[in-house]
C-alpha atoms as a PDB file:
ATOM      1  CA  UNK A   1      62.395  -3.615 -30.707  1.00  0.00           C
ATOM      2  CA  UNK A   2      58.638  -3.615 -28.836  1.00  0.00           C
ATOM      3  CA  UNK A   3      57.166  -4.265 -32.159  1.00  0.00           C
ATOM      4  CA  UNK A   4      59.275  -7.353 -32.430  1.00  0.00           C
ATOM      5  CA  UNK A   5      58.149  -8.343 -29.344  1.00  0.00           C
ATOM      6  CA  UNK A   6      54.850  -7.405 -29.729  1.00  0.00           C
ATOM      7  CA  UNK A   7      54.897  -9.350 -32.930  1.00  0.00           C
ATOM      8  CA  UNK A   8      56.611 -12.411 -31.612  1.00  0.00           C
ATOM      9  CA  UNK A   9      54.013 -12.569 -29.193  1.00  0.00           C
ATOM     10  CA  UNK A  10      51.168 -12.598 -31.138  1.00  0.00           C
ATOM     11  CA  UNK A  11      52.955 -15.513 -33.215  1.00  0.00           C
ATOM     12  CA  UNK A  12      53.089 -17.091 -30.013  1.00  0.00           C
ATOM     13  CA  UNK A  13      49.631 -16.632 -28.996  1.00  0.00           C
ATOM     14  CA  UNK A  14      48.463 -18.172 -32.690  1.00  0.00           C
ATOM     15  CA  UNK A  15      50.663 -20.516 -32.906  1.00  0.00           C
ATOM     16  CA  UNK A  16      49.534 -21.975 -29.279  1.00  0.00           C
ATOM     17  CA  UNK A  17      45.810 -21.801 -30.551  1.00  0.00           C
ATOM     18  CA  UNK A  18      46.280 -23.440 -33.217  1.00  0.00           C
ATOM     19  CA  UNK A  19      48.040 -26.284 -31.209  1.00  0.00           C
ATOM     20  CA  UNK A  20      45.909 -26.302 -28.920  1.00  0.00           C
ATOM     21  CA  UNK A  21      42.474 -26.655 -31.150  1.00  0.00           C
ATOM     22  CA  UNK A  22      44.762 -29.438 -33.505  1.00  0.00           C
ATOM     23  CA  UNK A  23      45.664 -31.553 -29.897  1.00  0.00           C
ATOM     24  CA  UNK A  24      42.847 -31.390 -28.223  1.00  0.00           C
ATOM     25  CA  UNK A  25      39.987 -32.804 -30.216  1.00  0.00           C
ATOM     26  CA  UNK A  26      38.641 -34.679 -27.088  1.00  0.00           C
ATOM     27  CA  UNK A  27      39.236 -33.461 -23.727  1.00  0.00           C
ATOM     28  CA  UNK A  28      38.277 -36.450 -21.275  1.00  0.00           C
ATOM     29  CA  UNK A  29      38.024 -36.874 -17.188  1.00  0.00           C
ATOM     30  CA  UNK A  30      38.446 -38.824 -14.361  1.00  0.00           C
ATOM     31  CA  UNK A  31      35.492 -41.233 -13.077  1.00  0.00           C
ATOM     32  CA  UNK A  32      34.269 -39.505  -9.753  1.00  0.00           C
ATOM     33  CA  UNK A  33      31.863 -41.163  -6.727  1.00  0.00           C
ATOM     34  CA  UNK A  34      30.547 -39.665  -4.230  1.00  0.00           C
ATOM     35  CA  UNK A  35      28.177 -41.369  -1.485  1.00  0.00           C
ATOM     36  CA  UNK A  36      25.825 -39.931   0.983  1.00  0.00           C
ATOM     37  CA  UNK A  37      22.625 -41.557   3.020  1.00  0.00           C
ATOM     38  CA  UNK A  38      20.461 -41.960   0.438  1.00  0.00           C
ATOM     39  CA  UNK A  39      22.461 -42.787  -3.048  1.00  0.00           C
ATOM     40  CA  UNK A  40      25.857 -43.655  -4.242  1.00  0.00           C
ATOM     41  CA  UNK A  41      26.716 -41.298  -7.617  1.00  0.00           C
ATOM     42  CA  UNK A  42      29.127 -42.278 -10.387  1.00  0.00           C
ATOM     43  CA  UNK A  43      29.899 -39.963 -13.163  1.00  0.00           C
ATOM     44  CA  UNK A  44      32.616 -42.481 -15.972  1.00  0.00           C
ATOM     45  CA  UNK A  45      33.554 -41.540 -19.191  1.00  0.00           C
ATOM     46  CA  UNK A  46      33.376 -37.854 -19.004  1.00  0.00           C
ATOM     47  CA  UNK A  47      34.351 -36.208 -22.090  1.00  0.00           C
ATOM     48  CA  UNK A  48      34.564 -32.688 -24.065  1.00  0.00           C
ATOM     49  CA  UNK A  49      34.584 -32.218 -27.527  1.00  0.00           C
ATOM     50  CA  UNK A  50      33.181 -28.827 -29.828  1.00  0.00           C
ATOM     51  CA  UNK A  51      30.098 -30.081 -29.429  1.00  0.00           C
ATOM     52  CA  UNK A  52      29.813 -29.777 -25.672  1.00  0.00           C
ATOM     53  CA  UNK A  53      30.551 -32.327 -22.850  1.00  0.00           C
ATOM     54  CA  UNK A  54      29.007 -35.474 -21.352  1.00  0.00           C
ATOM     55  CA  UNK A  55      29.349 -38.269 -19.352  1.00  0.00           C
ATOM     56  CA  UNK A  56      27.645 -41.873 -18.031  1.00  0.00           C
ATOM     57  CA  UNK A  57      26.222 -40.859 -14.829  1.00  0.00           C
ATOM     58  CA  UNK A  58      24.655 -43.982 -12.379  1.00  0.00           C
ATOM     59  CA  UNK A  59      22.808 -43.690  -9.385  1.00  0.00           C
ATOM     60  CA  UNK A  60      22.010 -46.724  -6.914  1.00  0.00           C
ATOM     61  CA  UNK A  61      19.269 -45.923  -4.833  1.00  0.00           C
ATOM     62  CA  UNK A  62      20.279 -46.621  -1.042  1.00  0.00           C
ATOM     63  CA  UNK A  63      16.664 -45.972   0.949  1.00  0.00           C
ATOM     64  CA  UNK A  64      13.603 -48.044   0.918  1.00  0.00           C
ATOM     65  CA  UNK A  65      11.828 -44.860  -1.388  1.00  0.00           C
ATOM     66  CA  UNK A  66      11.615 -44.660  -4.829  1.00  0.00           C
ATOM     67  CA  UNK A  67      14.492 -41.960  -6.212  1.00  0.00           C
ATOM     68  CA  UNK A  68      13.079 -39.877  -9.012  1.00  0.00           C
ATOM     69  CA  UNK A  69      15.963 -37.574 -11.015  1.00  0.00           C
ATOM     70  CA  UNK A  70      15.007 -34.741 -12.714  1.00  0.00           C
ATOM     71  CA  UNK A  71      18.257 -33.763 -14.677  1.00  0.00           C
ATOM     72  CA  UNK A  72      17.241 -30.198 -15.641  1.00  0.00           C
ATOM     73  CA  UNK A  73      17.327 -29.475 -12.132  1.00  0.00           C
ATOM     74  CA  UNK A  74      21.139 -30.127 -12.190  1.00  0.00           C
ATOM     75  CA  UNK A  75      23.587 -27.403 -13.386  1.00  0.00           C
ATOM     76  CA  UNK A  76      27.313 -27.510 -15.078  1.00  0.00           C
ATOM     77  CA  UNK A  77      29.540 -24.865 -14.170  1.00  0.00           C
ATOM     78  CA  UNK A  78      32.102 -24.839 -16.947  1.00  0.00           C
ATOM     79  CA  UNK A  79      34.500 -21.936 -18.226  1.00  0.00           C
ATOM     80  CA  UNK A  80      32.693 -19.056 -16.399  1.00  0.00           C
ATOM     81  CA  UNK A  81      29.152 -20.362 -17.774  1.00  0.00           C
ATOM     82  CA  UNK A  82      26.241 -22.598 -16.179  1.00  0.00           C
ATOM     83  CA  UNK A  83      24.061 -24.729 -18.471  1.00  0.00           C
ATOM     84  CA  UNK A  84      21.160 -27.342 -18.153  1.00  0.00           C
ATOM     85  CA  UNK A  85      20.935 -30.393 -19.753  1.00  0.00           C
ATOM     86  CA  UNK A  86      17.741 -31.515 -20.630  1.00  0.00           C
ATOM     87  CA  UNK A  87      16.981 -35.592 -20.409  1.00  0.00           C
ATOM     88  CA  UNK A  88      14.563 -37.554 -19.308  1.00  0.00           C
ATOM     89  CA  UNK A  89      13.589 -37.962 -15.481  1.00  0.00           C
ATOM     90  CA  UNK A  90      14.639 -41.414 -14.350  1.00  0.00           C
ATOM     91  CA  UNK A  91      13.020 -43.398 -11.395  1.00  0.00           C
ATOM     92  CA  UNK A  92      15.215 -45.955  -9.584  1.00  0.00           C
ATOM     93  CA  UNK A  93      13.360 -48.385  -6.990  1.00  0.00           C
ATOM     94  CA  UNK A  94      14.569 -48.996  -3.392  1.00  0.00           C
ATOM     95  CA  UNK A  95      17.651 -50.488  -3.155  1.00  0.00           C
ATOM     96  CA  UNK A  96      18.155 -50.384  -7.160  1.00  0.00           C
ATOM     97  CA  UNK A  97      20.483 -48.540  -9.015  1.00  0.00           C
ATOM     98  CA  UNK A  98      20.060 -47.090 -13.194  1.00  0.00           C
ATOM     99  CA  UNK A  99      22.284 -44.840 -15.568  1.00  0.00           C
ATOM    100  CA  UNK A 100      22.067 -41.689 -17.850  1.00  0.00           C
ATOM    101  CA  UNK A 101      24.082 -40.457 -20.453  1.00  0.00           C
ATOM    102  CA  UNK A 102      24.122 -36.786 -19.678  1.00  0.00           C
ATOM    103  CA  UNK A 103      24.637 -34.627 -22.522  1.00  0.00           C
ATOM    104  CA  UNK A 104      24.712 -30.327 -22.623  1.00  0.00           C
ATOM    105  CA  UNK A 105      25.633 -29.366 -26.238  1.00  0.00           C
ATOM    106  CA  UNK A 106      27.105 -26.258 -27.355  1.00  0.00           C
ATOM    107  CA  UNK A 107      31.255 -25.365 -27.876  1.00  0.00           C
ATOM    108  CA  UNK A 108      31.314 -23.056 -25.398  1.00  0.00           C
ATOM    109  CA  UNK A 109      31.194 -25.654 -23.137  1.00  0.00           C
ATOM    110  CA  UNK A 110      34.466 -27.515 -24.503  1.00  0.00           C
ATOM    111  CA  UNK A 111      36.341 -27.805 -21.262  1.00  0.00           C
ATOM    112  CA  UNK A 112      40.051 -27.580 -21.165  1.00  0.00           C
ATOM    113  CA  UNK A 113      40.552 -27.540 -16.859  1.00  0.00           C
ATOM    114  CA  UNK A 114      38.536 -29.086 -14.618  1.00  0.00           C
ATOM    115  CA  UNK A 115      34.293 -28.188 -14.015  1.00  0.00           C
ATOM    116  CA  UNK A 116      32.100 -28.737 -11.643  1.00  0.00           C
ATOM    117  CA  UNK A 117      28.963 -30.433 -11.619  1.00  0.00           C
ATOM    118  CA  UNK A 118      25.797 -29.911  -9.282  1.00  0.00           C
ATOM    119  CA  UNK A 119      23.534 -32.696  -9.203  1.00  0.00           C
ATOM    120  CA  UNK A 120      20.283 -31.255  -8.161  1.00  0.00           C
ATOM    121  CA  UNK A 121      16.886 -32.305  -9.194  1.00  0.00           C
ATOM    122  CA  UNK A 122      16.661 -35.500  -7.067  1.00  0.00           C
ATOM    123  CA  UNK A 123      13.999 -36.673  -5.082  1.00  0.00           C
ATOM    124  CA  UNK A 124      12.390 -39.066  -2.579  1.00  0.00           C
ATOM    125  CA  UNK A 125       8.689 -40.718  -2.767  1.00  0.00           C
ATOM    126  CA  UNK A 126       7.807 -42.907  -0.389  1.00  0.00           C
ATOM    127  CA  UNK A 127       7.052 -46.574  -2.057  1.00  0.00           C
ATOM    128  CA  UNK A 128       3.954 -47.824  -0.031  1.00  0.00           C
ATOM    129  CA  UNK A 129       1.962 -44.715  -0.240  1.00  0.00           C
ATOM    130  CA  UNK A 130      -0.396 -43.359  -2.856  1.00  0.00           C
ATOM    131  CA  UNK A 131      -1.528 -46.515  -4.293  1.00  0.00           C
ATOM    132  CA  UNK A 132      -5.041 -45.288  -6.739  1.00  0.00           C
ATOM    133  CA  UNK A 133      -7.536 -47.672  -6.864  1.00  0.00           C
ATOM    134  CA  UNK A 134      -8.424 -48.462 -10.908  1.00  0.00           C
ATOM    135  CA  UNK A 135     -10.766 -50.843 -12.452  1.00  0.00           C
ATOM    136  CA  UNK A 136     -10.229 -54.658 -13.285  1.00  0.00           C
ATOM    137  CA  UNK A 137      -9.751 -54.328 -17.265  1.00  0.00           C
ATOM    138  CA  UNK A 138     -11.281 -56.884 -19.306  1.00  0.00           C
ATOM    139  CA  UNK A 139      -9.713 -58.542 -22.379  1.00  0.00           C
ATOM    140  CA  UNK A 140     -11.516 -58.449 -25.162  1.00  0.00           C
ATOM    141  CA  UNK A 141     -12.172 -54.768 -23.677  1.00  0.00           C
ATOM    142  CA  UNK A 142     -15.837 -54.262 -23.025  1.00  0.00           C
ATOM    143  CA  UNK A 143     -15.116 -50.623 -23.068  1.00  0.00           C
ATOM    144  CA  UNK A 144     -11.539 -48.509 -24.241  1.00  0.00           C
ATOM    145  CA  UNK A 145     -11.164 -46.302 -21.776  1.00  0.00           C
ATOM    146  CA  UNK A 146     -10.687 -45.572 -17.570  1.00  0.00           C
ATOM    147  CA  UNK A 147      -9.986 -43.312 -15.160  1.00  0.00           C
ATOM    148  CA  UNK A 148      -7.253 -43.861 -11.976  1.00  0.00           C
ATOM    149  CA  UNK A 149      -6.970 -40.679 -10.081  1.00  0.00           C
ATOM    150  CA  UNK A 150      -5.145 -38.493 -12.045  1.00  0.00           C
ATOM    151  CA  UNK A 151      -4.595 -40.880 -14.673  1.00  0.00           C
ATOM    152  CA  UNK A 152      -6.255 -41.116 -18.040  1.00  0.00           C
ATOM    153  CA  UNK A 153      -5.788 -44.539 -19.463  1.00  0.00           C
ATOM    154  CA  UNK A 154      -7.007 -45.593 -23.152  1.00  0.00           C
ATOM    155  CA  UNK A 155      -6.806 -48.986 -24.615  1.00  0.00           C
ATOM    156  CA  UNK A 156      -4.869 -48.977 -27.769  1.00  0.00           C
ATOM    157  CA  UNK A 157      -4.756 -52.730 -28.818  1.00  0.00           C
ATOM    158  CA  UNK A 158      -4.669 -55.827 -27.747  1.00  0.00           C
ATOM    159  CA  UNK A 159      -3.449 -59.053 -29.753  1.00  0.00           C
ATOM    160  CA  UNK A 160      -4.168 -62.588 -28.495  1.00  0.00           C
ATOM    161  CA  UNK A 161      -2.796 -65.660 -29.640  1.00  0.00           C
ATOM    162  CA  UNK A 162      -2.954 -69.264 -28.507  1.00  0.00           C
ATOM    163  CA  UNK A 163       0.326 -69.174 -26.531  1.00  0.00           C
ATOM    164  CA  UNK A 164       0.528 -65.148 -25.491  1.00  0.00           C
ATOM    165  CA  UNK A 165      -1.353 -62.360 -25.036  1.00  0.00           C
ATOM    166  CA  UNK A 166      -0.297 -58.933 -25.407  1.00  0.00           C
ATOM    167  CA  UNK A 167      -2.075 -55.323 -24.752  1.00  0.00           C
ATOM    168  CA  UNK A 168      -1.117 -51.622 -25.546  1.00  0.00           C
ATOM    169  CA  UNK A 169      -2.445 -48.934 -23.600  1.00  0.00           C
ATOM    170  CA  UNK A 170      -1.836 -44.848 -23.811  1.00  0.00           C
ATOM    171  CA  UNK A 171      -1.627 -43.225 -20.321  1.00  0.00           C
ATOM    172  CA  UNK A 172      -1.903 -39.395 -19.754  1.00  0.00           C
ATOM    173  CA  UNK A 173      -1.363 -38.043 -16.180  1.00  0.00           C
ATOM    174  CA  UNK A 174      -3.068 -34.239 -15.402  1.00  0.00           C
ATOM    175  CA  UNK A 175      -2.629 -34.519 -11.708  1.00  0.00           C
ATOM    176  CA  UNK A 176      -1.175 -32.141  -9.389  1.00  0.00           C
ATOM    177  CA  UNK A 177       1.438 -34.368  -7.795  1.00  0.00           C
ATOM    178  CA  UNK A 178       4.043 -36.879  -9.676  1.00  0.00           C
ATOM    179  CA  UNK A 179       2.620 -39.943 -11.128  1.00  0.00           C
ATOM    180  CA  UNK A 180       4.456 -43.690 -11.311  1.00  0.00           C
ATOM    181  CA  UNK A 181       3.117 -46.429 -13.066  1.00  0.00           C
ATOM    182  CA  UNK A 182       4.786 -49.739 -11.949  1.00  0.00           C
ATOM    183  CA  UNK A 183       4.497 -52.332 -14.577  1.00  0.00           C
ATOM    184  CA  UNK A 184       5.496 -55.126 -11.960  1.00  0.00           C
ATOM    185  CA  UNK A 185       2.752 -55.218  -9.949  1.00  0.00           C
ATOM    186  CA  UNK A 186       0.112 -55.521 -12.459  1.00  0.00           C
ATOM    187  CA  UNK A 187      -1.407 -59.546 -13.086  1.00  0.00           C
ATOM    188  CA  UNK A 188      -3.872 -61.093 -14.740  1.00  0.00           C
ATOM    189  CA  UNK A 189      -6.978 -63.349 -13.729  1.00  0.00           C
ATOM    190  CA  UNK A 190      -8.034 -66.050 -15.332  1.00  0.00           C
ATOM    191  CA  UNK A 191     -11.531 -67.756 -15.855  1.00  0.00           C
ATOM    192  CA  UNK A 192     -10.205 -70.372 -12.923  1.00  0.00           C
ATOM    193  CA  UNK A 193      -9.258 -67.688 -10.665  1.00  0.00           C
ATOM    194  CA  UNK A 194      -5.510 -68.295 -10.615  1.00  0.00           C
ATOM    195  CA  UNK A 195      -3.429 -65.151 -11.363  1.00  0.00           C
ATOM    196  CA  UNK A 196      -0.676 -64.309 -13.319  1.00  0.00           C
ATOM    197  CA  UNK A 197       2.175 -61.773 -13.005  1.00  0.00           C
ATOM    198  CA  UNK A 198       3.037 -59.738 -16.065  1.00  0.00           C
ATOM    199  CA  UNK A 199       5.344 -60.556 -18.185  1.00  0.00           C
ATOM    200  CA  UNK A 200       7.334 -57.518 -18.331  1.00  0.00           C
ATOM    201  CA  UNK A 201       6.942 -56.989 -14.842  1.00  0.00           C
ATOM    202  CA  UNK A 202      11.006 -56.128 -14.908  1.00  0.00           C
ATOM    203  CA  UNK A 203      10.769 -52.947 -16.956  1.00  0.00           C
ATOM    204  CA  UNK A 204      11.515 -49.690 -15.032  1.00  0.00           C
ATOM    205  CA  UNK A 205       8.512 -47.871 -13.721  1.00  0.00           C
ATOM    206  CA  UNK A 206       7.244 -44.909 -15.480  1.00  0.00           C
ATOM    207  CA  UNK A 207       7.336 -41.678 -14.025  1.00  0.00           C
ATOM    208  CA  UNK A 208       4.912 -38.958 -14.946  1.00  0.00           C
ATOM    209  CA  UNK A 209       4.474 -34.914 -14.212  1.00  0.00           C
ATOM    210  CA  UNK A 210       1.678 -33.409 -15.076  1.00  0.00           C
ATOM    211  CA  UNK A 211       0.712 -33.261 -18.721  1.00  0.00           C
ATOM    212  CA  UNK A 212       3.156 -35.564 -19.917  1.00  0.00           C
ATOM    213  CA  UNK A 213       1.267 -38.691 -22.231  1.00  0.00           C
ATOM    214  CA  UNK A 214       2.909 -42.287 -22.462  1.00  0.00           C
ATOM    215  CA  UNK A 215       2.547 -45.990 -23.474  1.00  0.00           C
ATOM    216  CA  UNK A 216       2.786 -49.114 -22.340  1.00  0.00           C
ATOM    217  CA  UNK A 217       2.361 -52.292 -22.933  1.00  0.00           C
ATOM    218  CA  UNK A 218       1.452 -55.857 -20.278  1.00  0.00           C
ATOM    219  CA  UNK A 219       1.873 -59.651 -21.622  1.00  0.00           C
ATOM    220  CA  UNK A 220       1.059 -62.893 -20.556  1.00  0.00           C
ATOM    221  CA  UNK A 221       2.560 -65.784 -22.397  1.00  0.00           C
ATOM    222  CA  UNK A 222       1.724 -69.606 -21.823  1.00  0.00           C
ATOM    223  CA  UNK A 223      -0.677 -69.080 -19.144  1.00  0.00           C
ATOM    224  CA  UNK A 224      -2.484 -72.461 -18.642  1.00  0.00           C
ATOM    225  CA  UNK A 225      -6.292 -72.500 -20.028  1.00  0.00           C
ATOM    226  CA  UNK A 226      -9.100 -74.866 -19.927  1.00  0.00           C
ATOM    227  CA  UNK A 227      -8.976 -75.182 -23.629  1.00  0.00           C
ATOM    228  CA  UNK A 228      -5.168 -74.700 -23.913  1.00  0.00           C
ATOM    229  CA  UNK A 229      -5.955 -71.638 -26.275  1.00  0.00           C
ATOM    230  CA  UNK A 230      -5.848 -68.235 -24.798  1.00  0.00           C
ATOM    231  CA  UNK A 231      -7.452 -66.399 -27.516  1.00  0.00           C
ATOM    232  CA  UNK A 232     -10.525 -68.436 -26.145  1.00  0.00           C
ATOM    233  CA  UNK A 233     -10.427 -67.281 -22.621  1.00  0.00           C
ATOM    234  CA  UNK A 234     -12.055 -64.513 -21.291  1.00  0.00           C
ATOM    235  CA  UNK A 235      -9.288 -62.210 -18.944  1.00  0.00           C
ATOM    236  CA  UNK A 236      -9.131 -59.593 -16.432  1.00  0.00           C
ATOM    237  CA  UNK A 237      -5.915 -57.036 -16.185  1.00  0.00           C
ATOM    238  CA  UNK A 238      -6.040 -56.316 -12.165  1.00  0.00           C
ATOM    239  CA  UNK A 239      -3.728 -53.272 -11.871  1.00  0.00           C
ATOM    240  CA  UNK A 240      -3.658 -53.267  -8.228  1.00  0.00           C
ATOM    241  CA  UNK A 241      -1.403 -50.610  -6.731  1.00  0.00           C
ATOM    242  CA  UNK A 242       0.339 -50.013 -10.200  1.00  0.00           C
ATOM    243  CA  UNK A 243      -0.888 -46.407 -10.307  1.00  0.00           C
ATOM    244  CA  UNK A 244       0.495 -44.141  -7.769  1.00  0.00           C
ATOM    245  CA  UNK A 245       0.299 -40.196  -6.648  1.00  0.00           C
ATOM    246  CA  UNK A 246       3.113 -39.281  -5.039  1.00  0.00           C
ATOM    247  CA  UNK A 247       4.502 -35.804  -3.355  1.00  0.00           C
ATOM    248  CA  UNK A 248       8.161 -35.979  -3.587  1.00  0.00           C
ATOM    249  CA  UNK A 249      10.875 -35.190  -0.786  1.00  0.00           C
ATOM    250  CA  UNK A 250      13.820 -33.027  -2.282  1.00  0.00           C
ATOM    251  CA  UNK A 251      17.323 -34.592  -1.223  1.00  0.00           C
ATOM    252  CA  UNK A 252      19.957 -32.313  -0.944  1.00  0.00           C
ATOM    253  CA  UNK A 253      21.825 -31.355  -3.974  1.00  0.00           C
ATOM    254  CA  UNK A 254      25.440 -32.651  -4.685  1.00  0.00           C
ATOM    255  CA  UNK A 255      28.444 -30.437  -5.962  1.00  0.00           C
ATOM    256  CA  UNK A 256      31.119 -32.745  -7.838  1.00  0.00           C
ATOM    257  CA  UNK A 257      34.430 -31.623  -9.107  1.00  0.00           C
ATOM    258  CA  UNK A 258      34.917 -33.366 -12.601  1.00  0.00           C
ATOM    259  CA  UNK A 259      38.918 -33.478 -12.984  1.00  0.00           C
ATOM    260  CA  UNK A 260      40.920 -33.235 -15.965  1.00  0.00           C
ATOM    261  CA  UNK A 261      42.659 -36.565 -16.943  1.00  0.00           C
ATOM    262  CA  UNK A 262      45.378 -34.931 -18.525  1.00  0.00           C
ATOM    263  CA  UNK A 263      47.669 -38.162 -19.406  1.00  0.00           C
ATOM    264  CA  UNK A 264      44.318 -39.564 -21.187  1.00  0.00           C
ATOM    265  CA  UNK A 265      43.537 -36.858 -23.199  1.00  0.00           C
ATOM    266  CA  UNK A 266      47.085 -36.981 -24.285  1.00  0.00           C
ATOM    267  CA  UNK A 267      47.408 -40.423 -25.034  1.00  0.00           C
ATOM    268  CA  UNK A 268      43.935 -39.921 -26.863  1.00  0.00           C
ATOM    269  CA  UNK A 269      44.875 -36.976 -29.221  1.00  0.00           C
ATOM    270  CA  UNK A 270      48.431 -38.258 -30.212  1.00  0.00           C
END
């Protein structure tokens, strides 16, 4: 008789396995928000497959500082196990908000209950402060190459036309504190004196630790010239306070509770 049982229990045991790994395919979550001084967090569209778990998370900057996210600062706590993920830092202005797909890969973090998140790895840098002074850059280029601070800049290419203007540049930043280039406050000068804001002045700023090497690029289209051809006129990239040093404030990390949506993930894996 106990080896019937025993057996009948081990039946039991497969057969719910097997049930279990045929059902659940996708495991999914309820959105969560939580809201302190300085940010509002949203974490939608959580889900958990073999492959590991991830979800939208948005931030919306509440302070008048810039809010820089480091995401391999943050930890999940799933099944008994903490992982990393590991994504790009994001920078969100003052009063902005931006969102990350958050991704840790690996089955054994296929979630069947609810996990918790810690959001960690976010900081404050004061906007006004840490401006570096750089040189007016002429186009055609005179020379290739500048200094800013901690900030190595090189002039990649430049392409002028009689309607835009357009110029590439490679940025490496070996300084000892966090740099931020802000594309919107660069402009340019013309041979009349009038200035000009960039044209993708609405791209997100970059955000730099030390070592790390990026591009960008600054436009001008259907700025008015004396000869109404700008590949004639001579121009000068004034960066201003586009270049910045900052030391960062650490805001308190977050613990959130990501919940199991359990009539979802039924409805999902029918």
């Amino acid at each position: 008789m106990k080896k019937i049982i025993i057996v009948f229990v081990l039946f039991f045991a497969t057969f719910s396995t097997a049930i279990a790994q045929k059902v659940y395919k996708k495991i999914f979550y309820k959105p969560q928000t939580i809201e302190t001084n300085d940010l509002k967090v949203t974490i939608e569209d959580a889900v958990s497959t073999p492959a590991g778990v991830k979800f939208k998370l948005k931030l919306i900057n509440k302070t008048t500082d810039y809010l820089i996210y480091k995401p391999n600062e943050s930890v999940f706590k799933i099944n008994g196990k903490e992982g990393k993920p590991n994504e790009e830092w994001m920078i969100i202005r003052p009063n902005e908000s931006d969102w990350k797909v958050i991704d840790l890969k690996g089955s054994e973090y296929m979630a069947t209950q609810n996990f918790n998140f810690v959001l960690d790895g976010i900081y404050k840098a004061k906007i006004n402060e840490g401006a570096i002074a750089a040189p007016d850059f002429i186009l055609p280029p005179s020379q290739n190459e500048f200094k800013a601070g901690g900030f190595s800049v090189v002039h990649v290419s430049n392409k002028k036309t009689t309607a835009r203007t357009d110029a590439k540049f490679k940025v490496t930043y070996n300084g000892d504190k966090i740099g931020i280039f802000e594309p919107n406050k660069v402009a340019m000068k013309m041979p009349d004196g009038k200035e000009y804001a960039n044209y993708y002045s609405n791209k997100e700023p970059i955000v730099f630790e030390k070592g790390k090497e990026q591009n960008f690029s600054v436009a001008w289209k259907d700025v008015p010239t004396a000869s109404g051809d700008m590949q004639k006129a001579d121009m000068v990239i004034l960066w201003r306070e586009s270049f910045k040093e900052v030391t960062p404030k650490k805001v308190p990390s977050q613990n959130l509770e990501i919940i199991l949506d359990q009539e979802m993930t039924d409805l999902k894996n029918k």
